[in-house]
Protein backbone atom coordinates (compact mmCIF):
# COMPACT_ATOMS: atom_id res chain seq x y z
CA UNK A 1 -115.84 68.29 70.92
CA UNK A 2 -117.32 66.00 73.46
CA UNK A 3 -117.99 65.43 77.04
CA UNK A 4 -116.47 61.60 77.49
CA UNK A 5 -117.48 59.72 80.28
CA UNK A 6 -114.91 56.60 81.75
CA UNK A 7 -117.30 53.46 81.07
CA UNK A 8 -116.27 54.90 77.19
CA UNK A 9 -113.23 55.02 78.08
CA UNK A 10 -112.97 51.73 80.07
CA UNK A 11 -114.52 50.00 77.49
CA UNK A 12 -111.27 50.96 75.05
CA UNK A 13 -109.14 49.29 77.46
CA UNK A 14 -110.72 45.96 78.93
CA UNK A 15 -111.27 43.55 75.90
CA UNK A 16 -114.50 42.28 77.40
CA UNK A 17 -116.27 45.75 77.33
CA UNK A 18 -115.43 46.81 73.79
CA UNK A 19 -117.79 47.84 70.87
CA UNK A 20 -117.96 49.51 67.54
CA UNK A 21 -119.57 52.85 69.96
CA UNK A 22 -116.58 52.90 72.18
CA UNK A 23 -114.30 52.38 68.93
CA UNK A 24 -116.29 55.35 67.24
CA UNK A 25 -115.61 57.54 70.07
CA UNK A 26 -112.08 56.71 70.55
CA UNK A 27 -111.95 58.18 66.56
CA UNK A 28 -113.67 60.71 67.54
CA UNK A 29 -111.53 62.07 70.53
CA UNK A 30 -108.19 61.13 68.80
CA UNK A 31 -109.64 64.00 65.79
CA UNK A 32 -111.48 66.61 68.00
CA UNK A 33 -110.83 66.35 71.69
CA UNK A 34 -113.29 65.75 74.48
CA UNK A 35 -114.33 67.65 77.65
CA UNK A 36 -114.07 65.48 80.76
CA UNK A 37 -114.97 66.79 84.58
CA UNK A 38 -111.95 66.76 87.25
CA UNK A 39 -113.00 63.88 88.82
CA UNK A 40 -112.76 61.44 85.37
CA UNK A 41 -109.34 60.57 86.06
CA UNK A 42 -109.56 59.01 89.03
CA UNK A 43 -113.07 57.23 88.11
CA UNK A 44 -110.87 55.91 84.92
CA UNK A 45 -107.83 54.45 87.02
CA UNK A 46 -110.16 52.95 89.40
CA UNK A 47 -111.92 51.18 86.89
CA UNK A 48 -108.63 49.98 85.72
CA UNK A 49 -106.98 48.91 89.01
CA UNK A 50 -110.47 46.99 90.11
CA UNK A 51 -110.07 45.38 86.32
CA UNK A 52 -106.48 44.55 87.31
CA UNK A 53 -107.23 42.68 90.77
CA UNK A 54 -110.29 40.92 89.62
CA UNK A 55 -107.54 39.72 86.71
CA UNK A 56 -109.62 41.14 84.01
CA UNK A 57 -106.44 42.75 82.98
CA UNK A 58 -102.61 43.04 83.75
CA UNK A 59 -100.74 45.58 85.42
CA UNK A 60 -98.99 46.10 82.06
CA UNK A 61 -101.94 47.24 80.38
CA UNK A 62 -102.98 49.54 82.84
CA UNK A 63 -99.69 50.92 82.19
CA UNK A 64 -100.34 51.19 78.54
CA UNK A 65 -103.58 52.32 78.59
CA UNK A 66 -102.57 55.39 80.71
CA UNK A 67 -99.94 56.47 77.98
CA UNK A 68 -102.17 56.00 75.25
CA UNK A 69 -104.51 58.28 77.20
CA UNK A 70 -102.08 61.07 77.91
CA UNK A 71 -101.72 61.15 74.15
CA UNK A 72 -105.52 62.50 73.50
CA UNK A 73 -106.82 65.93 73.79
CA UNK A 74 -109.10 65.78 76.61
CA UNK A 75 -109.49 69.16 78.56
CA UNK A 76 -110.34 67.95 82.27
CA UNK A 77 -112.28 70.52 83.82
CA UNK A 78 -112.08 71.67 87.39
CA UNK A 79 -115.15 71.64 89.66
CA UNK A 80 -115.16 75.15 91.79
CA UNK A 81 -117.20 74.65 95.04
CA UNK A 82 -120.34 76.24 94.59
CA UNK A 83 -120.98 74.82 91.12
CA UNK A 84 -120.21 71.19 93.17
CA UNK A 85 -122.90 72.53 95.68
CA UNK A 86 -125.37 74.15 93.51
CA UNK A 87 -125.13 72.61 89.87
CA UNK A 88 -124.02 68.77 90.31
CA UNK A 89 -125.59 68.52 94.05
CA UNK A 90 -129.20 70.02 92.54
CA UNK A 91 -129.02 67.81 88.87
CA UNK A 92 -127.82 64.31 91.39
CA UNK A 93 -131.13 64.64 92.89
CA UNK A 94 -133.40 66.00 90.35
CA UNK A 95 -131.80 62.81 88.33
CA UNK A 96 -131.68 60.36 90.86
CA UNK A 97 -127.87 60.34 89.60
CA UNK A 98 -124.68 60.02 92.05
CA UNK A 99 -122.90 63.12 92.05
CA UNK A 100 -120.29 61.70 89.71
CA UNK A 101 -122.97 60.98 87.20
CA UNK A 102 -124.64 64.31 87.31
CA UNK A 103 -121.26 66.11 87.05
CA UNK A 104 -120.97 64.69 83.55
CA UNK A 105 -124.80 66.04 82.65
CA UNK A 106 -123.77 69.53 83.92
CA UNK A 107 -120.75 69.74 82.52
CA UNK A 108 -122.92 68.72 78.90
CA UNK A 109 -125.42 71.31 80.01
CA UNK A 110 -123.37 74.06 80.91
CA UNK A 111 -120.44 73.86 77.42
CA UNK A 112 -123.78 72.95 75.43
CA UNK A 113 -121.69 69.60 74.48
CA UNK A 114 -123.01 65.96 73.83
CA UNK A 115 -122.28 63.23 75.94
CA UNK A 116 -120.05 59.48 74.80
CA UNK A 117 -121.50 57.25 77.51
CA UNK A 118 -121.87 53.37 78.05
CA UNK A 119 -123.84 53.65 81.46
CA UNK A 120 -127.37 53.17 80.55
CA UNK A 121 -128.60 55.24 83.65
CA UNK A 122 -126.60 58.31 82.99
CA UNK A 123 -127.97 58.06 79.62
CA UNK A 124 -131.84 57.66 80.32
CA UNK A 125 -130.95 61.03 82.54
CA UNK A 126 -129.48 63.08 80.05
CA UNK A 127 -132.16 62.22 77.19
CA UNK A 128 -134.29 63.51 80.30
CA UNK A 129 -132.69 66.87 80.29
CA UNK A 130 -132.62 67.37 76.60
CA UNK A 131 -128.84 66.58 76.32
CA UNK A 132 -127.68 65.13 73.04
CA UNK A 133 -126.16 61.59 73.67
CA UNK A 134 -123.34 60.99 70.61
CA UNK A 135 -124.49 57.90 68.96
C-alpha cells in the first residue's frame, strides 16, 4: 500500500497530464490500495472542476472519473485536531510545504508508507525527510 497524492490522480484523468508514472500507479492502486488523507477528495474534485471550466475537460468526464475512482481501494484517513495542529502544522513549516502538502508527508511518516506524487515540491520535501517516493 501507498499514500497517493491528487496531481497522481489528476494526471489519470486530464489527457494532457498523463504518463507511464501516473499509469504505473493507477496499476498499482487498482492491485493493493492506497492511503490518502481526508482532505484528498476535495483537492481531487477541485482539480477536476477547475479542469472542467478552463475546458480542459467535460463535465462528463468528471463524472466518469469519479466512478472509476469509487471503484479503487483507497482508505481516506481522517485528520483529528491535534495531529492537524501538532504533526501537519509543525512538518508545513519545517518543509516550507502548505498544510495540504505536509499532510501527505505525515501521513507517509506516521503508516511508514511511500508516497505516488507528481508535484515536484512535495517530492524534494519528502526525499528531505527520508520518505520513500514510489518510482
Amino acid at each position: 500500500m501507498i499514500v497517493l497524492d491528487a496531481s497522481v490522480t489528476l494526471a489519470w484523468g486530464l489527457k494532457d497530464e498523463a504518463s507511464a508514472y501516473a499509469d504505473a500507479i493507477l496499476e498499482r492502486v487498482t492491485s493493493e490500495g492506497a492511503v490518502v488523507p481526508a482532505h484528498w477528495p476535495l483537492e481531487v474534485a477541485n482539480g477536476l472542476v477547475a479542469a472542467e471550466r478552463r475546458g480542459r475537460i467535460a463535465a462528463d468526464q468528471v463524472a466518469e472519473i469519479g466512478r472509476g475512482l469509487n471503484e479503487l481501494t483507497i482508505d481516506i484517513r481522517p485528520e483529528e485536531l491535534t495531529t492537524a495542529f501538532w504533526g501537519v502544522l509543525d512538518a508545513a513549516r519545517e518543509h516550507g510545504l502548505s498544510v495540504y502538502d505536509a499532510a501527505y508527508l505525515a501521513l507517509c511518516r506516521s503508516r511508514g508508507l511511500a508516497l505516488a506524487t507528481l508535484d515536484v515540491r512535495l517530492r524534494a520535501a519528502c526525499e528531505r525527510a527520508g520518505i520513500e517516493i514510489v518510482s
